[in-house]
Every structure is written in structure tokens, then in C-alpha cells.
PDB file of N, CA and C in Angstrom:
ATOM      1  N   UNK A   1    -120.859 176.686 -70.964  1.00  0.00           N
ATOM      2  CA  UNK A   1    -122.035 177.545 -70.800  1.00  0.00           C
ATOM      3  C   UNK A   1    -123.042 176.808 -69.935  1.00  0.00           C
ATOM      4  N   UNK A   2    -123.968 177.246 -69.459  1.00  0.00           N
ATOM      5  CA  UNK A   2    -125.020 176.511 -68.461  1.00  0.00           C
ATOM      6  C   UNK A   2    -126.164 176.140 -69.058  1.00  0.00           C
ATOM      7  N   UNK A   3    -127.364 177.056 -69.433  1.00  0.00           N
ATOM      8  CA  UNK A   3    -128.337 176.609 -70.021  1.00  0.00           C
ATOM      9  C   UNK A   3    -128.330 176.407 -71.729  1.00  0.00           C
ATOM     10  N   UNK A   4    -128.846 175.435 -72.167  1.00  0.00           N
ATOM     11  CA  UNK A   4    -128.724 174.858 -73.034  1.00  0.00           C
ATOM     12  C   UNK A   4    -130.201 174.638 -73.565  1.00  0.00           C
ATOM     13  N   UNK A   5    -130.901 175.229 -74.919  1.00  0.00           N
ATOM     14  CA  UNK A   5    -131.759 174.768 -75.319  1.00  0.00           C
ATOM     15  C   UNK A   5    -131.622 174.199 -76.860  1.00  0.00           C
ATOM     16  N   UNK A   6    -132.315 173.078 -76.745  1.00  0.00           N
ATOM     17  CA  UNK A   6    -132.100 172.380 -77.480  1.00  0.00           C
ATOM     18  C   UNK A   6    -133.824 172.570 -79.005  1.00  0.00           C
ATOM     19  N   UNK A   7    -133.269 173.101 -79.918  1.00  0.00           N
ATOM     20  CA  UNK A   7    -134.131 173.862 -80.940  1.00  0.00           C
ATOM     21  C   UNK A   7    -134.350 173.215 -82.050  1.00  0.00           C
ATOM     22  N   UNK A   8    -134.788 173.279 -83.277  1.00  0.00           N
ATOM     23  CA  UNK A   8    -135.106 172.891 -84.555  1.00  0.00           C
ATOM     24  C   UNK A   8    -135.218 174.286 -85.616  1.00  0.00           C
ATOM     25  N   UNK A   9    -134.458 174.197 -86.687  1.00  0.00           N
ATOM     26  CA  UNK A   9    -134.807 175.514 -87.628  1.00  0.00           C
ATOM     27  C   UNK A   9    -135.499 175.040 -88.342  1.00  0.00           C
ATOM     28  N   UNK A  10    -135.759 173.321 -88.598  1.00  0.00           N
ATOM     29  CA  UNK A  10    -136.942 172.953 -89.527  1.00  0.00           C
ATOM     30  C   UNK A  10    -138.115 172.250 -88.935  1.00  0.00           C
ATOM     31  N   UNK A  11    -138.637 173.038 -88.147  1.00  0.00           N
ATOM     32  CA  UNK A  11    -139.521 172.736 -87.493  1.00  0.00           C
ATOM     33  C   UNK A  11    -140.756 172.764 -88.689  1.00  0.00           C
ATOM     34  N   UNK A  12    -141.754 171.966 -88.634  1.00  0.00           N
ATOM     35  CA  UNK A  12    -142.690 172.230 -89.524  1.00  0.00           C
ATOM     36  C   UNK A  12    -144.122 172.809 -89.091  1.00  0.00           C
ATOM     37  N   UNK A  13    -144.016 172.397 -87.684  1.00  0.00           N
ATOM     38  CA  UNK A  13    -145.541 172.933 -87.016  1.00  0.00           C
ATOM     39  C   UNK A  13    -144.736 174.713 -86.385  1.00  0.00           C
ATOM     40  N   UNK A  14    -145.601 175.240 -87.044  1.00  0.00           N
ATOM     41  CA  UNK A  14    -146.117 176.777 -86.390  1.00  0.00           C
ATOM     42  C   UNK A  14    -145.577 177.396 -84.822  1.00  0.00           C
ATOM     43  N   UNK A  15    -146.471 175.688 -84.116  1.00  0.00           N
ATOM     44  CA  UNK A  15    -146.443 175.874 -82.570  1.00  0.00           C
ATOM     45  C   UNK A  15    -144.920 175.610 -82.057  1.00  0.00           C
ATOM     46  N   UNK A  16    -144.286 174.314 -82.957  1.00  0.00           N
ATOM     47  CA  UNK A  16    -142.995 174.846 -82.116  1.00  0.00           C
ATOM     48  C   UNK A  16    -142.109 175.812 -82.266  1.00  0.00           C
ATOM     49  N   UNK A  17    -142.140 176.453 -83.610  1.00  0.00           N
ATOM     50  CA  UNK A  17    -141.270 178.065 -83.729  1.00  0.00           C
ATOM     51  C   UNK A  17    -142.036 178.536 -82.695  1.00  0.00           C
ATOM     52  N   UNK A  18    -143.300 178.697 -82.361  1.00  0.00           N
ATOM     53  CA  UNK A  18    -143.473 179.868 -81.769  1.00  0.00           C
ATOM     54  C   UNK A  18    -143.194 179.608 -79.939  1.00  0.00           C
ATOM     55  N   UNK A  19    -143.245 178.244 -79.988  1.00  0.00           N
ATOM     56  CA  UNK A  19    -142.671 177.950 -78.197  1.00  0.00           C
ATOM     57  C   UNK A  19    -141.098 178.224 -78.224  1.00  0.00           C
ATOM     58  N   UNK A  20    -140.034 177.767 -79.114  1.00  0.00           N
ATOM     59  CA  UNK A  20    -138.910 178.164 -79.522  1.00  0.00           C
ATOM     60  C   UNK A  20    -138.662 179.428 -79.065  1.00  0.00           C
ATOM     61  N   UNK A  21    -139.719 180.469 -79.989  1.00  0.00           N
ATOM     62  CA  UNK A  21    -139.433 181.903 -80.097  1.00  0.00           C
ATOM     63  C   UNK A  21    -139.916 182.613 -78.555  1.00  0.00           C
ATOM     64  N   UNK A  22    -140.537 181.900 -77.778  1.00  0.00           N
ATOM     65  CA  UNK A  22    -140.748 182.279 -76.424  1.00  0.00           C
ATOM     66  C   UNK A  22    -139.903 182.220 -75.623  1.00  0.00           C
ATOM     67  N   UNK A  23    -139.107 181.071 -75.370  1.00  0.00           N
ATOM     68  CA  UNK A  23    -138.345 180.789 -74.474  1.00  0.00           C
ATOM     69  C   UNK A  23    -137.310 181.727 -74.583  1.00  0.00           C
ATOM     70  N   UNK A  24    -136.599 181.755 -76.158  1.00  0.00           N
ATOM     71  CA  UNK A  24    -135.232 182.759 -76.266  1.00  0.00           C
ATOM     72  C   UNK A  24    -135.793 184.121 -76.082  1.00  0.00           C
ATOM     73  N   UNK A  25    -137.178 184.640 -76.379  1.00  0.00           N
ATOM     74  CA  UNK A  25    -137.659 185.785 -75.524  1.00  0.00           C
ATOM     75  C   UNK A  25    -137.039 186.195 -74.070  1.00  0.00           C
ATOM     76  N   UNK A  26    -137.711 185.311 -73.466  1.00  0.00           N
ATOM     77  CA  UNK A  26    -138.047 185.378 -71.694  1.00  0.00           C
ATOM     78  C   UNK A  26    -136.401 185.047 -71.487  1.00  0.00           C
ATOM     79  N   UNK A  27    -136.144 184.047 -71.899  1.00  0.00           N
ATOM     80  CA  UNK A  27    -134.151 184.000 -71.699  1.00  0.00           C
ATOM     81  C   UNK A  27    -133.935 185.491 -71.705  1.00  0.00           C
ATOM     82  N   UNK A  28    -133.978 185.876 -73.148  1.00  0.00           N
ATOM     83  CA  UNK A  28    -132.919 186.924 -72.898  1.00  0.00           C
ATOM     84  C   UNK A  28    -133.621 188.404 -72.636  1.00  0.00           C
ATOM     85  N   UNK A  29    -134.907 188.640 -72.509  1.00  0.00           N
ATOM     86  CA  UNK A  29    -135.346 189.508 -71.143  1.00  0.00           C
ATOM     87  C   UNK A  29    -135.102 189.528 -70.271  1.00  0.00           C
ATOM     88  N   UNK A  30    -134.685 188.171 -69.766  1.00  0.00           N
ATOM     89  CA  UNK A  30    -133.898 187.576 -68.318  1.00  0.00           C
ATOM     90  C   UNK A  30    -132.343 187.932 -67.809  1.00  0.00           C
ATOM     91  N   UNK A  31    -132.066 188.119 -69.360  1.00  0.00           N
ATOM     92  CA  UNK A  31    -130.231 188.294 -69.282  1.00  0.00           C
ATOM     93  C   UNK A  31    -129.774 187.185 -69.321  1.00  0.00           C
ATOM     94  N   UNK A  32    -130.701 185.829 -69.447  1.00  0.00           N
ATOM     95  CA  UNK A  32    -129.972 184.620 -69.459  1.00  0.00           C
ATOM     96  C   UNK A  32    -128.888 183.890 -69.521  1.00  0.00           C
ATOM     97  N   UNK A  33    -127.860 184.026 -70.273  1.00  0.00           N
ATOM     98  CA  UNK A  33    -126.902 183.636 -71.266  1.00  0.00           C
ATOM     99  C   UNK A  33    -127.736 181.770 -71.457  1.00  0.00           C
ATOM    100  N   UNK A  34    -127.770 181.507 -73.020  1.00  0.00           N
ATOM    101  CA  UNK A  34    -127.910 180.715 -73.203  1.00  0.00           C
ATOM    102  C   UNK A  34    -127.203 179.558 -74.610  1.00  0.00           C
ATOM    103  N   UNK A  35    -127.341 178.720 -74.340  1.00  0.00           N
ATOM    104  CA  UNK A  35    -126.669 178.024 -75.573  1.00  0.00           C
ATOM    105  C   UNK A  35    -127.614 177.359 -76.894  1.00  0.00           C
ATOM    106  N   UNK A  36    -127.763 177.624 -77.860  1.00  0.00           N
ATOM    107  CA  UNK A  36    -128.836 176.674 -79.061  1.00  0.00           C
ATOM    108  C   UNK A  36    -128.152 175.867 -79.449  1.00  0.00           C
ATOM    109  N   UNK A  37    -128.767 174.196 -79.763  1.00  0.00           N
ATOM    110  CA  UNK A  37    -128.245 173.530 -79.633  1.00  0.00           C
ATOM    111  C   UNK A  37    -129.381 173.009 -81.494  1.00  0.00           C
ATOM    112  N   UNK A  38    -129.566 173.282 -82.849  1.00  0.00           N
ATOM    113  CA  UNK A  38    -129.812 172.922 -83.705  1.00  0.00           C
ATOM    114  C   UNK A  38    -129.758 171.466 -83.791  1.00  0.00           C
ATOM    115  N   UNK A  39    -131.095 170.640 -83.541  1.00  0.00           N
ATOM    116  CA  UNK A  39    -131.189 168.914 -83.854  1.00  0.00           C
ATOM    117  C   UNK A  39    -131.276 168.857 -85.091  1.00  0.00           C
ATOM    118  N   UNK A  40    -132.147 169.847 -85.969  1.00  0.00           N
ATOM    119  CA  UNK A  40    -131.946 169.484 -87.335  1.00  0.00           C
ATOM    120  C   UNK A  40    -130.558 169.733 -88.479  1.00  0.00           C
ATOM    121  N   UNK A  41    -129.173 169.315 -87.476  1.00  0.00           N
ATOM    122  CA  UNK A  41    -128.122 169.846 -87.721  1.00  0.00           C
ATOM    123  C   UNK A  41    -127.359 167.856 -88.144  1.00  0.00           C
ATOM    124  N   UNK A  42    -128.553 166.966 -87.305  1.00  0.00           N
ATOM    125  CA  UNK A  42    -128.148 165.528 -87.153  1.00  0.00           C
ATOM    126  C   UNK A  42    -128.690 165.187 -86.500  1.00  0.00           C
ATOM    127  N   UNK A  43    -128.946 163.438 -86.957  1.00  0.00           N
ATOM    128  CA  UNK A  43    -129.702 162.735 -85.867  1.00  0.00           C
ATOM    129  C   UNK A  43    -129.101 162.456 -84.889  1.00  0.00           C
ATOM    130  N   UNK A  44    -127.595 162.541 -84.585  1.00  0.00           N
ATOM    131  CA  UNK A  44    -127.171 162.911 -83.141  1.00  0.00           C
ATOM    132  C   UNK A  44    -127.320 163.197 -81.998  1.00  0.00           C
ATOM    133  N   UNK A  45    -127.646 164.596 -82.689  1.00  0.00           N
ATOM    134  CA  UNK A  45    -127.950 166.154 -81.804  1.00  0.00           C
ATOM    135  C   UNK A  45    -129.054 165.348 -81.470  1.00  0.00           C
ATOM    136  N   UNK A  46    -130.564 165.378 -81.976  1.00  0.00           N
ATOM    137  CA  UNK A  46    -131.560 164.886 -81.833  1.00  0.00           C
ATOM    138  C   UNK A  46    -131.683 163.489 -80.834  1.00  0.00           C
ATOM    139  N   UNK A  47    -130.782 162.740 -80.763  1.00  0.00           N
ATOM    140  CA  UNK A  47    -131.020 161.490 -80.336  1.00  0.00           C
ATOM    141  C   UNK A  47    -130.091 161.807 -78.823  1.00  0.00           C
ATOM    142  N   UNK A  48    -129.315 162.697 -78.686  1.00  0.00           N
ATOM    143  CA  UNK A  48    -128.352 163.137 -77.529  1.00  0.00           C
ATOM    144  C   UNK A  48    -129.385 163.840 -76.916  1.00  0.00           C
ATOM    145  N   UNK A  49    -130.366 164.742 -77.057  1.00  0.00           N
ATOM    146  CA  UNK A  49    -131.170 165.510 -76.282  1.00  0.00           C
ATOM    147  C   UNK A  49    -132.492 164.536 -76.118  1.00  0.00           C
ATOM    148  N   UNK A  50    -132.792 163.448 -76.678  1.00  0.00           N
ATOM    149  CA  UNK A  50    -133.761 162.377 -76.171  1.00  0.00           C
ATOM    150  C   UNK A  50    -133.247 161.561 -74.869  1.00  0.00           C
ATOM    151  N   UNK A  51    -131.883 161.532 -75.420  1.00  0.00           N
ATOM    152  CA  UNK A  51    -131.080 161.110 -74.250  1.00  0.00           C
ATOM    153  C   UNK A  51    -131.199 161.382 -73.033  1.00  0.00           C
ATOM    154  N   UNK A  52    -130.446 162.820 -73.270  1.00  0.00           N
ATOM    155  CA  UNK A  52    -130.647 163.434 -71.998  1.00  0.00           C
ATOM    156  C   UNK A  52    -132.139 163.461 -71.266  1.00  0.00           C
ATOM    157  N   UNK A  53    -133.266 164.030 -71.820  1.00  0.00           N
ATOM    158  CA  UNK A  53    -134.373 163.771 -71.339  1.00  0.00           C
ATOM    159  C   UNK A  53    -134.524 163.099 -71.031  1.00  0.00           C
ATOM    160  N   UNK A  54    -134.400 161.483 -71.160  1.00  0.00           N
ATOM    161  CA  UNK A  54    -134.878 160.764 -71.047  1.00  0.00           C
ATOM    162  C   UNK A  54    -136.142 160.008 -71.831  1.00  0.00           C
ATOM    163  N   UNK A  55    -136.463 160.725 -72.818  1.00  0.00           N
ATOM    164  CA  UNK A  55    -137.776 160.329 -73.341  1.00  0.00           C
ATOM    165  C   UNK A  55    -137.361 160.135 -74.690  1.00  0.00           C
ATOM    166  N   UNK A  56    -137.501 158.948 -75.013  1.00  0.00           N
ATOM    167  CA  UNK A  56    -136.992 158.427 -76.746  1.00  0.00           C
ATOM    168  C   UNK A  56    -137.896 159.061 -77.944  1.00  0.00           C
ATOM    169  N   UNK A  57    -138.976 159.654 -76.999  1.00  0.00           N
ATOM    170  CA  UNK A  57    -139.799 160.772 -78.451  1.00  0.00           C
ATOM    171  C   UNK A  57    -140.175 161.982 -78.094  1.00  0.00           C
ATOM    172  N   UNK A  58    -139.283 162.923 -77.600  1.00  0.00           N
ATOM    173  CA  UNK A  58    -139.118 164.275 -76.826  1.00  0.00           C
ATOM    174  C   UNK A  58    -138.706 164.714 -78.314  1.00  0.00           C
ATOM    175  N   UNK A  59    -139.573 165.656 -78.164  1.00  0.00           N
ATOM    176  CA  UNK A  59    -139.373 167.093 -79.420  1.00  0.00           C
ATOM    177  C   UNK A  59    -139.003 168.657 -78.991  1.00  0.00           C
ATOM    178  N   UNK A  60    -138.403 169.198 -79.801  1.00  0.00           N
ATOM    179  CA  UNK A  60    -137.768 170.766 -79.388  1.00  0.00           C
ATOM    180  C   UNK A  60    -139.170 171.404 -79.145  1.00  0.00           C
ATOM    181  N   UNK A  61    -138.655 172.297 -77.950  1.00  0.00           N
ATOM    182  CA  UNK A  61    -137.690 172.714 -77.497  1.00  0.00           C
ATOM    183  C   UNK A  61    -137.772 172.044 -76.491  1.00  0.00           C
ATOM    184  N   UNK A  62    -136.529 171.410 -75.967  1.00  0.00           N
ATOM    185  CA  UNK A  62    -136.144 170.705 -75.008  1.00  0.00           C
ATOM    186  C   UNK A  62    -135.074 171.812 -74.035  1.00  0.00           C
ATOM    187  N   UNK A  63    -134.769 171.857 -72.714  1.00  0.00           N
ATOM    188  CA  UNK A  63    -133.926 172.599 -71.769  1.00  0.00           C
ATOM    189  C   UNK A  63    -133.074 171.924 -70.729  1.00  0.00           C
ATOM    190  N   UNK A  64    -132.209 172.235 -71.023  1.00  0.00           N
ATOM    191  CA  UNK A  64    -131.067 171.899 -69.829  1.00  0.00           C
ATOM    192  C   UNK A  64    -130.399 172.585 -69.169  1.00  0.00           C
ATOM    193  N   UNK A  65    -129.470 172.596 -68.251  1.00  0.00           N
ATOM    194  CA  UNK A  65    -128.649 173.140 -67.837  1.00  0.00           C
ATOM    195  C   UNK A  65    -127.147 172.502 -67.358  1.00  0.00           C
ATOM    196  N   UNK A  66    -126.409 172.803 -68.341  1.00  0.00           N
ATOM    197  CA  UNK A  66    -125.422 171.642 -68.425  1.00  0.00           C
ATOM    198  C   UNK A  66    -125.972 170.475 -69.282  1.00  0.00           C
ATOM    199  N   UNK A  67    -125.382 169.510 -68.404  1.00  0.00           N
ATOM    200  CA  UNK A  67    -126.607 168.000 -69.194  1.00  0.00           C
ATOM    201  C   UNK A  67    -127.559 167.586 -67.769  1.00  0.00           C
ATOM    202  N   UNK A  68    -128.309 168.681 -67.150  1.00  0.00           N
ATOM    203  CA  UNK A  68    -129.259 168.434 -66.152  1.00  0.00           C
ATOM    204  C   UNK A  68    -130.564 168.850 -66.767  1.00  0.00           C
ATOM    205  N   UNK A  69    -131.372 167.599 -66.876  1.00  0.00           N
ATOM    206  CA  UNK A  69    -132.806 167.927 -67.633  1.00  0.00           C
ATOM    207  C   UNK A  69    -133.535 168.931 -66.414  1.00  0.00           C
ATOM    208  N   UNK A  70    -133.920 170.029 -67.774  1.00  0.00           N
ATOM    209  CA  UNK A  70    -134.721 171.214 -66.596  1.00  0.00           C
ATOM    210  C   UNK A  70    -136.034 170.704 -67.282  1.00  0.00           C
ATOM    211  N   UNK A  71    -136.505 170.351 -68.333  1.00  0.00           N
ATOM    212  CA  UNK A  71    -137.876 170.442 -68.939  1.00  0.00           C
ATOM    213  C   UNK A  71    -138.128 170.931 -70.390  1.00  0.00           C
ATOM    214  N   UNK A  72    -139.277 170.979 -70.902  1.00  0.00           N
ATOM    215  CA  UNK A  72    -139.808 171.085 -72.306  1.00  0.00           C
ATOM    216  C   UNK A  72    -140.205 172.564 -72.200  1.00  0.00           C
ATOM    217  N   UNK A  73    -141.532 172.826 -73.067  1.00  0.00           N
ATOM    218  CA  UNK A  73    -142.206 173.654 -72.833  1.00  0.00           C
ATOM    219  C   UNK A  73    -142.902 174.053 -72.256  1.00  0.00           C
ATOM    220  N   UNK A  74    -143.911 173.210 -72.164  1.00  0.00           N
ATOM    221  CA  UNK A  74    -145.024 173.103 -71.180  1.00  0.00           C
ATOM    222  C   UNK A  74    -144.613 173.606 -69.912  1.00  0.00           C
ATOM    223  N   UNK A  75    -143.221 172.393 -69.034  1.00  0.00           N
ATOM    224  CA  UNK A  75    -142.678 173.087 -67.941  1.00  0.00           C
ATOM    225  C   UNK A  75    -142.208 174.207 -67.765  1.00  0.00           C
ATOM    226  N   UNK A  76    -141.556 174.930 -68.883  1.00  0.00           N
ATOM    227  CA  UNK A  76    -140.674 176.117 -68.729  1.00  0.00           C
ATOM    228  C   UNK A  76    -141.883 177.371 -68.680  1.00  0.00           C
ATOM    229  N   UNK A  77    -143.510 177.291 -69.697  1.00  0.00           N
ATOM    230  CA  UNK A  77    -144.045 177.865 -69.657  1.00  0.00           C
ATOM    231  C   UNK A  77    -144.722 178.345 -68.380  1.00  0.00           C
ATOM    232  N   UNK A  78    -144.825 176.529 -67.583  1.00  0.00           N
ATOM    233  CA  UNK A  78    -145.618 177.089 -66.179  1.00  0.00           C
ATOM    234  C   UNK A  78    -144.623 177.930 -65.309  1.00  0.00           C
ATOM    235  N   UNK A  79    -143.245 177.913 -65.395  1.00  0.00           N
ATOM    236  CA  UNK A  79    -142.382 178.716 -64.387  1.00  0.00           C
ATOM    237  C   UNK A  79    -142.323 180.057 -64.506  1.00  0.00           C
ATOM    238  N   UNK A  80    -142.719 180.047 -66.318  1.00  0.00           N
ATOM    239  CA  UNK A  80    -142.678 182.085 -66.112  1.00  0.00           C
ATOM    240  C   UNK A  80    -143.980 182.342 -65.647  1.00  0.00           C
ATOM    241  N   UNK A  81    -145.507 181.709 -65.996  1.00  0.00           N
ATOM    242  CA  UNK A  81    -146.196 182.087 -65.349  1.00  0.00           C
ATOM    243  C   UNK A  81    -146.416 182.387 -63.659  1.00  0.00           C
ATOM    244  N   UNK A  82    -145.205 180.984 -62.862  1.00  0.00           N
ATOM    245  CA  UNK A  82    -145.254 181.430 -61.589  1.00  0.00           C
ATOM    246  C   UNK A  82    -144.231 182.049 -60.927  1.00  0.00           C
ATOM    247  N   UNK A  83    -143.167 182.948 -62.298  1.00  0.00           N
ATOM    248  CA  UNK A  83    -142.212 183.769 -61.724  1.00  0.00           C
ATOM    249  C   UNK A  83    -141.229 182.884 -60.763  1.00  0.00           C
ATOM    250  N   UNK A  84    -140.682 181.406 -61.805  1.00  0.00           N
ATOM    251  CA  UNK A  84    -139.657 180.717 -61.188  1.00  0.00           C
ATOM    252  C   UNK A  84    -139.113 180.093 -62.382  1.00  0.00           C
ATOM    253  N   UNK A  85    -138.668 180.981 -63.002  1.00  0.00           N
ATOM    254  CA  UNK A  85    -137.646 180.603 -64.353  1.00  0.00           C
ATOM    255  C   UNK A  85    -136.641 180.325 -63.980  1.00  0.00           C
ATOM    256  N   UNK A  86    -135.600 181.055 -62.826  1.00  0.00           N
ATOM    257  CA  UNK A  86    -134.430 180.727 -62.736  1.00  0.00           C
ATOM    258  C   UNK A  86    -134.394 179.411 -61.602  1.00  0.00           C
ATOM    259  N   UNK A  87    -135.495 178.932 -61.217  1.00  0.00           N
ATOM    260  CA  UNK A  87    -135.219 177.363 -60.197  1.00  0.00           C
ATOM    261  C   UNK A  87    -135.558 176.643 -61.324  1.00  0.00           C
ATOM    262  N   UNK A  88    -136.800 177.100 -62.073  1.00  0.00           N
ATOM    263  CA  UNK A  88    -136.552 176.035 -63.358  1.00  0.00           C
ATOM    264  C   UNK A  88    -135.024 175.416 -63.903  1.00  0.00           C
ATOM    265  N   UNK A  89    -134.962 176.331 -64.286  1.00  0.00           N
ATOM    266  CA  UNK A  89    -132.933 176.150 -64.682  1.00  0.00           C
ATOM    267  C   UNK A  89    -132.204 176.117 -64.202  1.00  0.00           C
ATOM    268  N   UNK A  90    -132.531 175.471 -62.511  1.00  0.00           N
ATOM    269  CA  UNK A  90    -131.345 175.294 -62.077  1.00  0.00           C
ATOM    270  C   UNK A  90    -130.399 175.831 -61.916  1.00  0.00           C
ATOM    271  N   UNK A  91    -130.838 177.516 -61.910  1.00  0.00           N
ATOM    272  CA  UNK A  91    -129.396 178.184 -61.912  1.00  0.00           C
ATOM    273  C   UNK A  91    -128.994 178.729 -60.213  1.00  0.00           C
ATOM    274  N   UNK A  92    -127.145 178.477 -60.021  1.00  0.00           N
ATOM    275  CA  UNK A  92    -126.667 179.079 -58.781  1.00  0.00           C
ATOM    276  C   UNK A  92    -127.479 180.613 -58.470  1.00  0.00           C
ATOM    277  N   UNK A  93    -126.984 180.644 -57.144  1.00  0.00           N
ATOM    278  CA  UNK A  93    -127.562 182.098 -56.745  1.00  0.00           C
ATOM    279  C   UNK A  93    -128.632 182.625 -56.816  1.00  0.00           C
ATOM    280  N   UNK A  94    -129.406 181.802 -56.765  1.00  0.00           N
ATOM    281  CA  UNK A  94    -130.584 182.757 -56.760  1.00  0.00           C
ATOM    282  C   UNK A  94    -131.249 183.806 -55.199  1.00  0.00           C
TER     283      UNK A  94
END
């Protein structure tokens, strides 16, 4: 699969369900196809998507495409505001 977000179901702050619940919004308004990737499933998962980021204290929701870091929230938020979700993600064809 291509894009990959990387989520929490035990999130305890408010704000990240609700950045969570944005992204799989706008994904699949988009037609996205996307993959959830549950960290609170193992510290694995969790420590594989720090990985990938790059950042040893990166919290969900984290985004990829493949294992190509696209960005957090913050970033993914500024791309729908400037109507460039799909260069965000790196996706073919646009």
C-alpha cells in the first residue's frame, strides 16, 4: 500500500484523536487509499515510526508513504490548507 499513517487508539490528549480524525477525513474525501498503522499495538510500532521520522520523540499522527517520511500534522495540515495534499504524500501522477 503507499500511504501509511501511523495512529494511536490510546491516545490520551483530545488534540491528537482529533488531528488523527482529520487526516483519515481529508484521506478519504480524497479517495486516498490509506494504511493505519496502531503504535499503541507495541513499542515497536512506536519506535519503527520514530525511526522512520527520524525524530526519537515524534508522536501520532505521523505520515508516510511507503517508508518515505511525508510529515506530522502540522505539515499535512498546512498542505490541505494550500490544496497540496497529494505532493505532500508523495504520490505518482499527479
Amino acid at each position: 500500500m503507499g500511504v501509511k499513517l501511523y495512529y494511536t487508539t490510546v491516545a490520551g490528549s483530545r488534540s491528537i484523536k482529533s488531528q488523527q480524525s482529520h487526516i483519515t477525513r481529508v484521506l478519504d474525501s480524497k479517495g486516498i487509499k490509506y494504511e493505519i498503522i496502531d503504535i499503541s499495538q507495541g513499542s515497536e510500532l512506536r519506535d519503527e515510526m520514530r525511526n522512520k521520522a527520524g525524530n526519537p520523540t515524534a508522536v501520532p499522527p505521523q505520515i508516510f508513504n511507503e517508508d518515505q517520511y511525508c510529515g506530522d500534522y502540522e505539515m499535512f495540515s498546512d498542505a490541505v490548507e494550500a490544496d497540496t495534499v497529494e505532493q505532500f504524500l508523495k504520490m505518482k501522477n499527479i
